[in-house]
C-alpha atoms as a PDB file:
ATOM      1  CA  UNK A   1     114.333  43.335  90.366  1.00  0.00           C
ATOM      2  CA  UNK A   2     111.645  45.351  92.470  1.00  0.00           C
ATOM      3  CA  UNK A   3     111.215  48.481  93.688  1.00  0.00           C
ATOM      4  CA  UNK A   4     110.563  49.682  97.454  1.00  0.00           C
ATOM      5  CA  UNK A   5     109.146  52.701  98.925  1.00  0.00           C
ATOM      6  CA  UNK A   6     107.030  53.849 102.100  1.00  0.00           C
ATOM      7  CA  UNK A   7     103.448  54.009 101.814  1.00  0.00           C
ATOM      8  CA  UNK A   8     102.165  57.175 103.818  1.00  0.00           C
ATOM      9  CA  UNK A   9      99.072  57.554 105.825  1.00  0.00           C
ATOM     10  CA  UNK A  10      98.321  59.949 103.081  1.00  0.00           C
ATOM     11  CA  UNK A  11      97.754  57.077 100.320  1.00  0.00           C
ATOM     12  CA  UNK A  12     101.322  58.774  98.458  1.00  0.00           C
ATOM     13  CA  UNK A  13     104.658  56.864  98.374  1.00  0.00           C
ATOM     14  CA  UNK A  14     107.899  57.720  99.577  1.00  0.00           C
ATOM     15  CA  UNK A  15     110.462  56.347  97.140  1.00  0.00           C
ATOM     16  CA  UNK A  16     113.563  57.132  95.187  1.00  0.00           C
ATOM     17  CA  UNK A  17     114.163  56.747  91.490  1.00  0.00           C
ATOM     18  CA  UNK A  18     117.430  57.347  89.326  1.00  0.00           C
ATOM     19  CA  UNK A  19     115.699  60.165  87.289  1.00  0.00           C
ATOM     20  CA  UNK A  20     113.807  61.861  90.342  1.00  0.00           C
ATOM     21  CA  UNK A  21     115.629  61.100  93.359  1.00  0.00           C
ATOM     22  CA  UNK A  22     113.125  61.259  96.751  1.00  0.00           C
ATOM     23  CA  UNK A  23     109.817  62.398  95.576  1.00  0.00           C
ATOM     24  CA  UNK A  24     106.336  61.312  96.534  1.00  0.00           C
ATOM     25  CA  UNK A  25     104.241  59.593  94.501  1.00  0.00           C
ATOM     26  CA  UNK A  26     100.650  58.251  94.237  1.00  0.00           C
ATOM     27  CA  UNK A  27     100.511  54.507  94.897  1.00  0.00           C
ATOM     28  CA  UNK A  28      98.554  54.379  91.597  1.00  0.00           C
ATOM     29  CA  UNK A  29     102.071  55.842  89.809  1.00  0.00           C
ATOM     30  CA  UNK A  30     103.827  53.404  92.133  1.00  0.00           C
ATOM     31  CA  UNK A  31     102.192  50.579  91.635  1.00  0.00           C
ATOM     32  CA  UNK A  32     101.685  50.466  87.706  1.00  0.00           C
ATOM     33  CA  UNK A  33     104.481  49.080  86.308  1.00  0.00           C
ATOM     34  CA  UNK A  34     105.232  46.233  89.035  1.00  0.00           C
ATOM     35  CA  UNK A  35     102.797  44.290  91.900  1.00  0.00           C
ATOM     36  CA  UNK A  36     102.911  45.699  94.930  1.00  0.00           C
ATOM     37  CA  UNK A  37     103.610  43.509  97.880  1.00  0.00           C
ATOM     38  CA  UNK A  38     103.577  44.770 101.516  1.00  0.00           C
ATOM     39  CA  UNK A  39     106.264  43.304 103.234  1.00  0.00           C
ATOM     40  CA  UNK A  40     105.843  44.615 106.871  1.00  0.00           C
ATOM     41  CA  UNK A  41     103.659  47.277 108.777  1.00  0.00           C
ATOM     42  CA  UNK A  42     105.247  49.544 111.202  1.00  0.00           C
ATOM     43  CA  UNK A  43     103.739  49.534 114.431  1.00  0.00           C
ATOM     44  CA  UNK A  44     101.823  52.314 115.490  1.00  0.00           C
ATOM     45  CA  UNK A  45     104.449  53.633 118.082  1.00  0.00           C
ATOM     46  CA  UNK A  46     106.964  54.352 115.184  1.00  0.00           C
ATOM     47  CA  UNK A  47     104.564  56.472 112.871  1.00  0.00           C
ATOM     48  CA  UNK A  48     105.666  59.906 114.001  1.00  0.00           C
ATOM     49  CA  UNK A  49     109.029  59.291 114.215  1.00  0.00           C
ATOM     50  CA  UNK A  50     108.755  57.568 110.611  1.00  0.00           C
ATOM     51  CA  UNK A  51     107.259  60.337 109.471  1.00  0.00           C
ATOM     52  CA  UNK A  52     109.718  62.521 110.303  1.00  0.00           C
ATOM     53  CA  UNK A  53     112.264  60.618 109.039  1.00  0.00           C
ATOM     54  CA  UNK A  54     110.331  60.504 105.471  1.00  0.00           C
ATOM     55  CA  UNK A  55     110.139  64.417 105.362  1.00  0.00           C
ATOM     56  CA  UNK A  56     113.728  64.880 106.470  1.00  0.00           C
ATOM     57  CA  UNK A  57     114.861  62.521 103.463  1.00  0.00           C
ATOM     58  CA  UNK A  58     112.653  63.945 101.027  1.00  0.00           C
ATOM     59  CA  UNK A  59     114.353  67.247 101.731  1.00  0.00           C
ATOM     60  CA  UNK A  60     117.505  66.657 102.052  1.00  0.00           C
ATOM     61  CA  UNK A  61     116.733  65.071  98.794  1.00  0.00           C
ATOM     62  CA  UNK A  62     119.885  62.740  98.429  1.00  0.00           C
ATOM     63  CA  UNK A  63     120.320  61.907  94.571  1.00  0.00           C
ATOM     64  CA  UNK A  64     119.928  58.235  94.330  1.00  0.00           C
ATOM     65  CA  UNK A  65     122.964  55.974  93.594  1.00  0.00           C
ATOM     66  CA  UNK A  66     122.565  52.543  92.503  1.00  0.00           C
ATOM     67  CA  UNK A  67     124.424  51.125  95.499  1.00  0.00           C
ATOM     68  CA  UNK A  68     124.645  54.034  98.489  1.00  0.00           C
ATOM     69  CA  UNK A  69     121.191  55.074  98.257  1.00  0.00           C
ATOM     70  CA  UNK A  70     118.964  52.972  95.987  1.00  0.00           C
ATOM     71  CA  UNK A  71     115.704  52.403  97.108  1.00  0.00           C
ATOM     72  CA  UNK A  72     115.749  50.042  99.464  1.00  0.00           C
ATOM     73  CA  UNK A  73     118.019  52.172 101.479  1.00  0.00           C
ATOM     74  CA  UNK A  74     115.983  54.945 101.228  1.00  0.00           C
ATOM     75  CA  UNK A  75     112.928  52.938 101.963  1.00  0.00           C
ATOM     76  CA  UNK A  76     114.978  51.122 105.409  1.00  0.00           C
ATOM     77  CA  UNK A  77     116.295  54.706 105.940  1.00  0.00           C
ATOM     78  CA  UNK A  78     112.812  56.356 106.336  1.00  0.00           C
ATOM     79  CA  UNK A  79     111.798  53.546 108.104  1.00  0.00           C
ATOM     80  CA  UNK A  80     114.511  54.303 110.898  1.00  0.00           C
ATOM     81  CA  UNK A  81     115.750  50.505 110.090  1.00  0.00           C
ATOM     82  CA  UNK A  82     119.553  49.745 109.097  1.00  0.00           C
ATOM     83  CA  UNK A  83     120.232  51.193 105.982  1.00  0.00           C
ATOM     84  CA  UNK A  84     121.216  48.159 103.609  1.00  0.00           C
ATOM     85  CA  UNK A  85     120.307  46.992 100.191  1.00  0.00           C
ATOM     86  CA  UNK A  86     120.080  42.757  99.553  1.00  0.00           C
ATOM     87  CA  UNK A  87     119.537  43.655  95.816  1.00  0.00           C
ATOM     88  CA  UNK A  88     122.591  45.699  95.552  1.00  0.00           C
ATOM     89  CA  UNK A  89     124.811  43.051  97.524  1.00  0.00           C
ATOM     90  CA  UNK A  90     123.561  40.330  95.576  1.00  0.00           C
ATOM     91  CA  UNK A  91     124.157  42.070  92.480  1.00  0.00           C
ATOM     92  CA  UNK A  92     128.044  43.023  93.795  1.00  0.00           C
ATOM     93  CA  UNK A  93     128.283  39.615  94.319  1.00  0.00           C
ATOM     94  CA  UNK A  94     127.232  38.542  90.989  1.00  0.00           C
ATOM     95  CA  UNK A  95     129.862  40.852  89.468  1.00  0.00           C
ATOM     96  CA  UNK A  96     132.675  39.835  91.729  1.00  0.00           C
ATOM     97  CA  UNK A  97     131.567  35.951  91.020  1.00  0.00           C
ATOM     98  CA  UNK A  98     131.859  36.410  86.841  1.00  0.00           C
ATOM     99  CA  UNK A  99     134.843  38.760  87.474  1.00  0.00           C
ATOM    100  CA  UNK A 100     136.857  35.583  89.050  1.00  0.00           C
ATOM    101  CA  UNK A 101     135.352  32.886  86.336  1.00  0.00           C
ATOM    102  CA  UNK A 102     136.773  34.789  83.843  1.00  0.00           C
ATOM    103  CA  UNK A 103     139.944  35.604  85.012  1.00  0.00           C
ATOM    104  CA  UNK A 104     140.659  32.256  85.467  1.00  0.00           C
ATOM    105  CA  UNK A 105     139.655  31.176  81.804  1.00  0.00           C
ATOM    106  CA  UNK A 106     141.697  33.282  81.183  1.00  0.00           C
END
């Protein structure tokens, strides 16, 4: 698997985690127990309202759920991007696959 989260101008990350929900971070904290990978920069016109976004999520503080508000949605969330999670979905599909092979060796 992987992780995502929202690297601030500040050098913290935005993320959520099953034991802390949204918190900020470090990026060293973030960073240490898997490679980090930038996957897209937002463009300069969409900083503020990011930003916002970020600070409204991490006080609203939404507990993290595994599929409704993992870390990718929280990360596409703050971002102001559709809120979807390919990890979750492929996982669900997974499931659903070995659910149907064994009900039919069965």
């Amino acid at each position: 698997g992987r992780h995502e989260g929202v690297l601030l101008p500040s050098g913290n990350v935005a993320h959520t985690t099953p034991e802390q929900g949204p918190h900020l971070c470090s990026f060293h904290n973030f960073s240490r127990t898997l490679p980090v990978i930038v996957e897209n920069e937002l463009p300069a016109m969409r900083h503020h309202s990011a930003l916002a976004s970020v600070r409204e999520l991490l006080t609203i503080k939404e507990p993290y759920h595994p599929t409704n508000n993992n870390c990718e949605i929280f990360a596409r969330r703050a971002l102001l991007e559709k809120a979807e999670s390919p990890q979750a979905l492929g996982w669900t599909f997974l499931v659903l696959i070995a659910g149907l092979l064994y009900l039919n060796s069965q």
